[in-house]
Protein backbone atom coordinates (compact mmCIF):
# COMPACT_ATOMS: atom_id res chain seq x y z
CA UNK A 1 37.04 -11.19 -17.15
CA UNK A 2 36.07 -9.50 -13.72
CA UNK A 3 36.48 -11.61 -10.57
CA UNK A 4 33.76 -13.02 -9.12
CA UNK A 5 34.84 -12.37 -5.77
CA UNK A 6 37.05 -9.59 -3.66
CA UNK A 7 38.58 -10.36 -0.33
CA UNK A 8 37.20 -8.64 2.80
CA UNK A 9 39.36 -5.72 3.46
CA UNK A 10 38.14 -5.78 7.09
CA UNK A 11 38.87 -10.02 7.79
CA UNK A 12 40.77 -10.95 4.39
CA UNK A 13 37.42 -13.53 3.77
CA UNK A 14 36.74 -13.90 0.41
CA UNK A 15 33.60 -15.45 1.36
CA UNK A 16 32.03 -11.64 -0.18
CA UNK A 17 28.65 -11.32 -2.65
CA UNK A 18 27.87 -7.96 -4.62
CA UNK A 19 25.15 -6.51 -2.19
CA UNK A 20 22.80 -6.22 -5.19
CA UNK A 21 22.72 -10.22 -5.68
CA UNK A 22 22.75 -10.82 -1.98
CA UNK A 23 19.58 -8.74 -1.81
CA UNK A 24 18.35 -9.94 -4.92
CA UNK A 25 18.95 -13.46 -3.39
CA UNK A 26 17.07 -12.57 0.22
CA UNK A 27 14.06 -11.19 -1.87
CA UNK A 28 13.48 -14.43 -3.93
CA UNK A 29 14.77 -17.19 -1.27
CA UNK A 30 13.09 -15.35 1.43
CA UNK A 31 15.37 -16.00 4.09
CA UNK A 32 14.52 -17.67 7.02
CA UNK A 33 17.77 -17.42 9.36
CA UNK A 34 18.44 -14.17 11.27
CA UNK A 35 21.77 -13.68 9.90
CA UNK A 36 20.30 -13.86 6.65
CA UNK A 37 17.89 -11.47 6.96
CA UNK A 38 20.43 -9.18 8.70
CA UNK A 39 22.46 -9.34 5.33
CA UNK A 40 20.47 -8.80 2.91
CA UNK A 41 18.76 -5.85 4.80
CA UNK A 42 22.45 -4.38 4.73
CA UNK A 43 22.31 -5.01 1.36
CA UNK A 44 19.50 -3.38 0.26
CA UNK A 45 19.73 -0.60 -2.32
CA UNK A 46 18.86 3.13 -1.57
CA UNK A 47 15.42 4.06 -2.01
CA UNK A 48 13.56 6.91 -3.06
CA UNK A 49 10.10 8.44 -3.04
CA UNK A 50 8.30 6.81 -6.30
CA UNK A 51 6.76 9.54 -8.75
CA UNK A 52 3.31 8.65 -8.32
CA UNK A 53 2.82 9.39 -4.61
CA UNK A 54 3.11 13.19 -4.77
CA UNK A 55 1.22 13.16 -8.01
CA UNK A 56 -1.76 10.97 -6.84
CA UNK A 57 -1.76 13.36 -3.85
CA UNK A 58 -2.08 16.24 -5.70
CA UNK A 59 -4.71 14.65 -8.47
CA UNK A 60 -6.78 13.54 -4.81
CA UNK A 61 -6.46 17.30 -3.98
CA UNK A 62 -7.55 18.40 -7.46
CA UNK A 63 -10.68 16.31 -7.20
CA UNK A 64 -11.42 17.41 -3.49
CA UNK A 65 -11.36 20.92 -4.55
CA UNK A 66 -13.41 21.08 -7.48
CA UNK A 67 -15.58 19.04 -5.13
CA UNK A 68 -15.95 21.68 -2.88
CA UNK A 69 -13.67 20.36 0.12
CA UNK A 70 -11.60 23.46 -0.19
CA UNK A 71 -8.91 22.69 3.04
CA UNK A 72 -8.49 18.65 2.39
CA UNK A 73 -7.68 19.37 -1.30
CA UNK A 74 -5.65 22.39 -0.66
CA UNK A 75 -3.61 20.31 2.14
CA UNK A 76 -3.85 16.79 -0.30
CA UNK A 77 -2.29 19.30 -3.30
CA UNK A 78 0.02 21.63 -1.08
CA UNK A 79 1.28 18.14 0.33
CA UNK A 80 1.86 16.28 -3.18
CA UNK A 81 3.90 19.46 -4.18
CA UNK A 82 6.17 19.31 -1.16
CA UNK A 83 6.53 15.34 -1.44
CA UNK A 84 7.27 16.22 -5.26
CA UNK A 85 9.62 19.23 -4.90
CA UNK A 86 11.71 17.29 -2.26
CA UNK A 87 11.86 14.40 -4.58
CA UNK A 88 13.59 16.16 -7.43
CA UNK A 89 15.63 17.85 -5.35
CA UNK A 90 16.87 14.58 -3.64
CA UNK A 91 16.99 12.79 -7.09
CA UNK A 92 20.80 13.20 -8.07
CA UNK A 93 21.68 12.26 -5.24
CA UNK A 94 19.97 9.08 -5.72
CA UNK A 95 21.50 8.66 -8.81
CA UNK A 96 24.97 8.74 -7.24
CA UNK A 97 23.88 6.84 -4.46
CA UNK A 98 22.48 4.09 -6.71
CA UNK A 99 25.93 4.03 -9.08
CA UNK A 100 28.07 3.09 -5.95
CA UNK A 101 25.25 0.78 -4.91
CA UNK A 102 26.17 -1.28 -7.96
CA UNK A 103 29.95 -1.26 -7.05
CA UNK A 104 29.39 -2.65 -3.52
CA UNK A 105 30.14 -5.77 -2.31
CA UNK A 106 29.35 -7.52 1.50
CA UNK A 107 31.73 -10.01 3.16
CA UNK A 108 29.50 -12.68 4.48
CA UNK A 109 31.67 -13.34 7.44
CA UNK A 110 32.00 -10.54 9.51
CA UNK A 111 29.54 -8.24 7.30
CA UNK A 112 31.33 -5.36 6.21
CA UNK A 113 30.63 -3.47 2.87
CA UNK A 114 32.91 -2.20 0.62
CA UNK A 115 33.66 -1.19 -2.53
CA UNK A 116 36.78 -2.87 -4.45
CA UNK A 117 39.49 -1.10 -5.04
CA UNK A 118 38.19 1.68 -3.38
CA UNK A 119 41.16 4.35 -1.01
CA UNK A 120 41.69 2.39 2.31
CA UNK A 121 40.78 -1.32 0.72
């Protein structure tokens, strides 16, 4: 059985939450205290561009165009394809990013993230 806690490298606490159930937790409780909301925002996950921005920006350039507003749908489409390209590109790293994500945990005391077991913990 994995333990349900990990001691603070930083303070020795082991007052410490994975940061995906601390932000889970701060999204559904809706924290009210400033610490709170100063955790779980150091707890949130990486993000990433979703699919259908670039795509409904270059389906609003599509339909500009063959409507006859030749610069808005050529800057809507040009636009989508950037937002699009830049996304793929940055998607592996996401991927990594997200996998250590899930292997992070906060201490709750003095707020420092780490990852178990991890060189220099």
């Amino acid at each position: 059985m994995k333990n349900s806690h990990h001691d603070c490298p930083k303070c020795g606490s082991t007052v410490t939450k994975r940061c995906r159930v601390l932000h889970e937790q701060s999204i559904s409780e809706g924290s009210h205290h400033e610490s709170q909301r100063a955790f779980g925002k150091r707890a949130e996950p990486p993000r990433i561009t979703p699919k259908a921005i670039p795509v409904a920006l270059m389906a609003v350039g599509a339909v500009l165009l063959l409507g006859g507003a030749f610069l808005w749908g050529l800057a809507s489409s040009i636009a989508g394809a950037i937002l699009y390209y830049q996304r793929a590109k940055f998607e592996p790293v996401y991927n990594e990013s997200l996998e250590l994500y899930e292997r992070l945990w906060i201490c709750m005391d003095c707020g420092e993230v780490f990852e178990p077991g991890a060189a220099g913990n």
